[in-house]
C-alpha atoms as a PDB file:
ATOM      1  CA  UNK A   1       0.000   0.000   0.000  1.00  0.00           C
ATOM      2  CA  UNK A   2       1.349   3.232  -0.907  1.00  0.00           C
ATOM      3  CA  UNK A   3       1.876   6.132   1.985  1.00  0.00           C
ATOM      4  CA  UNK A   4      -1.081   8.091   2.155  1.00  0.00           C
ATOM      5  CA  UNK A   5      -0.816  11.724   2.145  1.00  0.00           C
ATOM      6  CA  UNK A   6      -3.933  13.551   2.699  1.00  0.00           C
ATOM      7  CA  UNK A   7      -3.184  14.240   6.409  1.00  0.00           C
ATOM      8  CA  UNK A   8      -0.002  15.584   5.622  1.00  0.00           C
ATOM      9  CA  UNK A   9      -1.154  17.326   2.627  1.00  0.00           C
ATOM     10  CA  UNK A  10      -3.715  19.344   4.303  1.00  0.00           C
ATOM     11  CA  UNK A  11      -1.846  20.106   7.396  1.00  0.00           C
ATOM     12  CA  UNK A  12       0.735  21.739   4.930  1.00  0.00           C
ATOM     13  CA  UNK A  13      -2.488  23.678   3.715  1.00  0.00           C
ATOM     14  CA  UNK A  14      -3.803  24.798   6.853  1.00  0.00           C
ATOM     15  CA  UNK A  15      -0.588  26.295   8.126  1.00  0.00           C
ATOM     16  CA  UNK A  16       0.336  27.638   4.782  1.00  0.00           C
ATOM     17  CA  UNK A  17      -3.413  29.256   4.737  1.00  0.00           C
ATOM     18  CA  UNK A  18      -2.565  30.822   8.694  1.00  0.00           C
ATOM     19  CA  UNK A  19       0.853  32.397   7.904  1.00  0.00           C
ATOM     20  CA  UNK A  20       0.488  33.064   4.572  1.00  0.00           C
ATOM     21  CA  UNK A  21      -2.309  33.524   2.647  1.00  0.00           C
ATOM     22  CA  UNK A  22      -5.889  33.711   3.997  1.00  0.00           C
ATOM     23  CA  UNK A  23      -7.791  32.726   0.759  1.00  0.00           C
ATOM     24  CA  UNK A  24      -6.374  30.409  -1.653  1.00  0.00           C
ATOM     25  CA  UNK A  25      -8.106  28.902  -4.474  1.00  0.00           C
ATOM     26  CA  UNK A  26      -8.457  25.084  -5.298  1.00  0.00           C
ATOM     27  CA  UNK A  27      -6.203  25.244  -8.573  1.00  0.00           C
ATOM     28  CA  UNK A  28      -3.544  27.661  -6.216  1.00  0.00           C
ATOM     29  CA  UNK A  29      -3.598  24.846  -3.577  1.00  0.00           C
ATOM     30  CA  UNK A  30      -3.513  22.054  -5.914  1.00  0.00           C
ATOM     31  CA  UNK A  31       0.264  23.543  -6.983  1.00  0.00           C
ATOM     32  CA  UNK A  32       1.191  23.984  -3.566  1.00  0.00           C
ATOM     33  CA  UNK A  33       1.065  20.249  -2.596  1.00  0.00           C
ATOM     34  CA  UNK A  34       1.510  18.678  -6.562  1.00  0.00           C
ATOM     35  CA  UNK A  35      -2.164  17.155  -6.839  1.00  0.00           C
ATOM     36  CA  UNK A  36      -4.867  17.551  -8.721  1.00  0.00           C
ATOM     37  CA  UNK A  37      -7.479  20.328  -8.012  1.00  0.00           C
ATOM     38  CA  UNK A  38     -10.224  17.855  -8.042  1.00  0.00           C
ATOM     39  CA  UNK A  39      -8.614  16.062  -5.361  1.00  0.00           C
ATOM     40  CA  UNK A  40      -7.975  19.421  -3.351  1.00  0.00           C
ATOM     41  CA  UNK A  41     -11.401  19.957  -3.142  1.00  0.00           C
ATOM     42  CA  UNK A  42     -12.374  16.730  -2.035  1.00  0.00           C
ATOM     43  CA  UNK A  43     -10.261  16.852   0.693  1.00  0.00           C
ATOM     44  CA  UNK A  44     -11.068  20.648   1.397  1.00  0.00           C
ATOM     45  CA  UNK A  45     -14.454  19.326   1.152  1.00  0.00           C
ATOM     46  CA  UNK A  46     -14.177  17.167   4.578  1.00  0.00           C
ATOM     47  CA  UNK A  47     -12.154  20.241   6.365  1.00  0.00           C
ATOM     48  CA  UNK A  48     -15.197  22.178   5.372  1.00  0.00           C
ATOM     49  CA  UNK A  49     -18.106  19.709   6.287  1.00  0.00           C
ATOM     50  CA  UNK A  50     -16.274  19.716  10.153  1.00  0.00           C
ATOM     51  CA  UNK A  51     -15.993  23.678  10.639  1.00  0.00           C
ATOM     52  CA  UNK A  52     -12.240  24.011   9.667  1.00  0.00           C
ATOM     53  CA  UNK A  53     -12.378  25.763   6.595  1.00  0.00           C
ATOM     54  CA  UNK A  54     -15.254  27.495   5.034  1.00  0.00           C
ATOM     55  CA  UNK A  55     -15.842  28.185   0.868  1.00  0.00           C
ATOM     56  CA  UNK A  56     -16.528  30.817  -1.500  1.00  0.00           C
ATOM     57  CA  UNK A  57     -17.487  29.963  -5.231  1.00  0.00           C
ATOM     58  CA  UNK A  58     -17.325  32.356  -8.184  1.00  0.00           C
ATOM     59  CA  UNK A  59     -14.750  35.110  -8.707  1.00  0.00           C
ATOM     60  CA  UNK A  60     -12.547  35.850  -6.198  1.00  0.00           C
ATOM     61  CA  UNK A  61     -14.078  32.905  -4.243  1.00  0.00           C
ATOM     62  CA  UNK A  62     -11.514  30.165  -2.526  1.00  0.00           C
ATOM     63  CA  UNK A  63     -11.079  28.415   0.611  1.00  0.00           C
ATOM     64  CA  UNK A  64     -10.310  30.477   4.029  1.00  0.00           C
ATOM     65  CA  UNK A  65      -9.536  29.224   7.011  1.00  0.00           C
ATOM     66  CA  UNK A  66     -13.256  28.902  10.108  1.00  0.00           C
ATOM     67  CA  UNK A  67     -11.153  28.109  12.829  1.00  0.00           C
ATOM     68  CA  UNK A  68      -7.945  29.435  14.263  1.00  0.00           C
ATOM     69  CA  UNK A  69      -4.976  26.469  14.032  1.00  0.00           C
ATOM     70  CA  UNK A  70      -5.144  26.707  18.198  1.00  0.00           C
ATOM     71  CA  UNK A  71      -8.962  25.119  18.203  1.00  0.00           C
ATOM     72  CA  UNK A  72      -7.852  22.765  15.491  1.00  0.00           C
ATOM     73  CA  UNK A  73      -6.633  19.314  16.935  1.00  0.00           C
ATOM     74  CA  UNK A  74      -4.410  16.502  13.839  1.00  0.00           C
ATOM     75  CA  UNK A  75      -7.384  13.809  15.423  1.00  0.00           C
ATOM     76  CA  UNK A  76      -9.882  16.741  13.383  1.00  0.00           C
ATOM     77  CA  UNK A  77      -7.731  16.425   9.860  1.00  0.00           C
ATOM     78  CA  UNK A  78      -7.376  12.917  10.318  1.00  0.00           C
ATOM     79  CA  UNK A  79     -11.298  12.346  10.878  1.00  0.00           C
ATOM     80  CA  UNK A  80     -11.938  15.026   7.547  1.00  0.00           C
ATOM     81  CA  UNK A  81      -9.375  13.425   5.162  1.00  0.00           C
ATOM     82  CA  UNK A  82     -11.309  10.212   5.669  1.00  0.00           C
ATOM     83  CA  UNK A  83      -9.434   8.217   8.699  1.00  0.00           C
ATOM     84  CA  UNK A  84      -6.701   6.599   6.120  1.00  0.00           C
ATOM     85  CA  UNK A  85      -4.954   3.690   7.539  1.00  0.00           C
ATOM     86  CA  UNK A  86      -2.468   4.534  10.165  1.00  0.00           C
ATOM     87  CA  UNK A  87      -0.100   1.369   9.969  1.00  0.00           C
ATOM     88  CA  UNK A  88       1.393   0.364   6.174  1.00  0.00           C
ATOM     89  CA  UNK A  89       1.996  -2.983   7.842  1.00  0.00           C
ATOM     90  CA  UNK A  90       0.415  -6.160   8.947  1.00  0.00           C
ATOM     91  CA  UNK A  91      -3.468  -6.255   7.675  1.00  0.00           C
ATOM     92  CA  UNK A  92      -3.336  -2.915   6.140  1.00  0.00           C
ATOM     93  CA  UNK A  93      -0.795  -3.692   3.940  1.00  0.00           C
ATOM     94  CA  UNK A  94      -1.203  -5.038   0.703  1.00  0.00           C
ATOM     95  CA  UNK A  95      -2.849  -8.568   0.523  1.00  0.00           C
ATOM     96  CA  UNK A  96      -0.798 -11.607   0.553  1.00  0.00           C
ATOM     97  CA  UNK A  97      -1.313 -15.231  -0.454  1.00  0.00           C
ATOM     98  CA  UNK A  98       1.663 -16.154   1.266  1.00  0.00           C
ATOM     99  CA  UNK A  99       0.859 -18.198   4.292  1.00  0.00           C
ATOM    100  CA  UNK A 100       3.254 -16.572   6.644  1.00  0.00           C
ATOM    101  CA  UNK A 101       2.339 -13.005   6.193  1.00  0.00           C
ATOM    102  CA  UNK A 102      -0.812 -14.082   6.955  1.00  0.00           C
ATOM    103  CA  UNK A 103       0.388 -15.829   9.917  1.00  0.00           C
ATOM    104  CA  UNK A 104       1.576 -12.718  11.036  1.00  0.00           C
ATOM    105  CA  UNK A 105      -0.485 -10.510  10.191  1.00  0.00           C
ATOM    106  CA  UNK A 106      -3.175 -12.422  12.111  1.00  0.00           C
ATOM    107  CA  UNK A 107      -0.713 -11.718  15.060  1.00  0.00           C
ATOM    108  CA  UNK A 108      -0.401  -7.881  14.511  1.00  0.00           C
ATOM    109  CA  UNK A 109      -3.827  -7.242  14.021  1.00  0.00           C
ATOM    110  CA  UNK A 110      -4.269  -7.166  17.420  1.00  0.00           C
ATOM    111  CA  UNK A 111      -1.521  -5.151  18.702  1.00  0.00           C
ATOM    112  CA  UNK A 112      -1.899  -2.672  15.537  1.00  0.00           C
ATOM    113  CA  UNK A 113      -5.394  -1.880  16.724  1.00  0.00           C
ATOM    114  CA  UNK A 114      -4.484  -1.211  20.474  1.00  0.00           C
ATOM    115  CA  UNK A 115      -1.098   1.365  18.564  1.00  0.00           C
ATOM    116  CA  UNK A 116      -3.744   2.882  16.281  1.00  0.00           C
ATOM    117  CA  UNK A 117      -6.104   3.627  19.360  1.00  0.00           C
ATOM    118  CA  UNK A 118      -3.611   5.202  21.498  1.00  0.00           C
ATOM    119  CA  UNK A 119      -1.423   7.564  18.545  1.00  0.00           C
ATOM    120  CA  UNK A 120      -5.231   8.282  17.772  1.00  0.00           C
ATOM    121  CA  UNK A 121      -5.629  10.103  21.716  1.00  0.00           C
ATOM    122  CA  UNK A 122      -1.976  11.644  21.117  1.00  0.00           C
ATOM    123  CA  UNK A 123      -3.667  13.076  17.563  1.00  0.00           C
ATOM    124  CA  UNK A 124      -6.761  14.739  20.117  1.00  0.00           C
ATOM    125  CA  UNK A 125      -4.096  16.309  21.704  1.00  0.00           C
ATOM    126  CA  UNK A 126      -2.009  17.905  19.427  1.00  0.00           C
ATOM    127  CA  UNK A 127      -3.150  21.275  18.045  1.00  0.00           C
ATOM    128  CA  UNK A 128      -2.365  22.044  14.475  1.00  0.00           C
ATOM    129  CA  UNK A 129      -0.567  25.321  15.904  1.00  0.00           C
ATOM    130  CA  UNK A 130       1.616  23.479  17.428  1.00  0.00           C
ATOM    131  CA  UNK A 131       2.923  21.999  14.392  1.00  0.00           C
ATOM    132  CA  UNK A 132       2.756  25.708  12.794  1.00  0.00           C
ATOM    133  CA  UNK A 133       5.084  26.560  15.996  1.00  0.00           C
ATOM    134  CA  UNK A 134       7.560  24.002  15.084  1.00  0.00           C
ATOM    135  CA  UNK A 135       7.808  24.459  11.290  1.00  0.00           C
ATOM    136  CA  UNK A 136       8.605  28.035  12.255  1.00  0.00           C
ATOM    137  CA  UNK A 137      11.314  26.927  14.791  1.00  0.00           C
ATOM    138  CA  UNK A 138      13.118  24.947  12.045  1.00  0.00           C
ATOM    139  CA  UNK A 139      12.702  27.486   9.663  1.00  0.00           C
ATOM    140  CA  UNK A 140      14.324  30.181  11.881  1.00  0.00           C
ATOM    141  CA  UNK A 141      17.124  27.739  12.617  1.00  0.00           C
ATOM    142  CA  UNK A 142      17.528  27.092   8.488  1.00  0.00           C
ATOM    143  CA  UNK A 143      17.716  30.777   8.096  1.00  0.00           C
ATOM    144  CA  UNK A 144      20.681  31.372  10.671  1.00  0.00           C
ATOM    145  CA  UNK A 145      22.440  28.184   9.503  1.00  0.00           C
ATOM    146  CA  UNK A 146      22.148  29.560   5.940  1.00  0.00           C
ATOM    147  CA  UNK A 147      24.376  32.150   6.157  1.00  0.00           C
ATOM    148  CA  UNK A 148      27.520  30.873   7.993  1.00  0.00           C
ATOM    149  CA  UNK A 149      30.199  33.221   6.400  1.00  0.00           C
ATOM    150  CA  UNK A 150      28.290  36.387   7.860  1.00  0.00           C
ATOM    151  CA  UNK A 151      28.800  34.762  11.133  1.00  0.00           C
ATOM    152  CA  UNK A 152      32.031  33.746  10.659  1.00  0.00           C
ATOM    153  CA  UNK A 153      32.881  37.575   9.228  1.00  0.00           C
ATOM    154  CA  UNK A 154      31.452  38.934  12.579  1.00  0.00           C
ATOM    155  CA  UNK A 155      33.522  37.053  14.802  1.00  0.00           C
ATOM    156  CA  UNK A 156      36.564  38.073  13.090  1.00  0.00           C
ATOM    157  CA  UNK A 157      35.699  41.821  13.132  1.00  0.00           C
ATOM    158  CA  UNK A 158      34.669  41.555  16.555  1.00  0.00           C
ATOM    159  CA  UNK A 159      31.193  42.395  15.848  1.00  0.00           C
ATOM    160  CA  UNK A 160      29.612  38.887  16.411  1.00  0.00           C
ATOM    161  CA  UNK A 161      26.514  38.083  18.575  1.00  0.00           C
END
């Protein structure tokens, strides 16, 4: 089974939509994250139908964002984008005839389902800002780690940090 990446996908969107732009359309989106805009709405579509994101149609219509990132939890994007499969292993992986993996996945299936309901609490507890937070955090520490020789020029001339 392939990784799925609607979660991902629209957690990009959301925190691209709360820093950076406040309406985007479907086709503007659909660049953003290399997919179809078909498929952006679709997913948009379930973000909408649970109060995350609301729509305009026509010109100078789009998608904005209904909630602010703080009230949004990644158990709410999961649930929108469908509840994809959590685990690319065991019974959610692609079908076998081999005798062993299904051995063994008969044997995960349990333990899977007692992972997938516990990272599934962890999701109701993490708040999509939070994630906003940390890309921000890494992208501060890109930006000083970028320019190394304007560090290194400072400490020689005595002007450094």
């Amino acid at each position: 089974m392939p990784r799925d990446l609607r979660m991902s996908r629209m957690l990009h969107v959301l925190i691209h939509m709360d820093r950076h732009v406040s309406l985007a359309t479907s086709e503007q989106i659909s660049k953003m994250i290399s997919t179809n805009p078909v498929v952006v709405r679709r997913m948009m579509g379930g973000l909408r139908d649970r109060g995350i994101v609301t729509s305009e149609k026509g010109h100078g219509g789009g998608w904005t964002l209904a909630r602010s990132l703080t009230e949004v939890t990644l158990r709410d994007v999961y649930d929108a984008v469908g509840a994809p499969p959590l685990f690319n292993i065991g019974p959610n992986a692609d079908p076998s005839d081999c005798l062993v993996e299904k051995a063994v996945d008969s044997q995960l299936k349990a333990s899977l389902r007692e992972a997938e309901v516990r990272l599934l609490a962890q999701f109701s507890e993490i708040w999509v800002e939070d994630l906003a937070a940390d890309y921000e955090s890494r992208t501060a520490g890109k930006q000083e780690i970028a320019h190394p020789s304007s560090v290194a020029a400072n400490a020689h001339t005595g002007n450094g940090a």
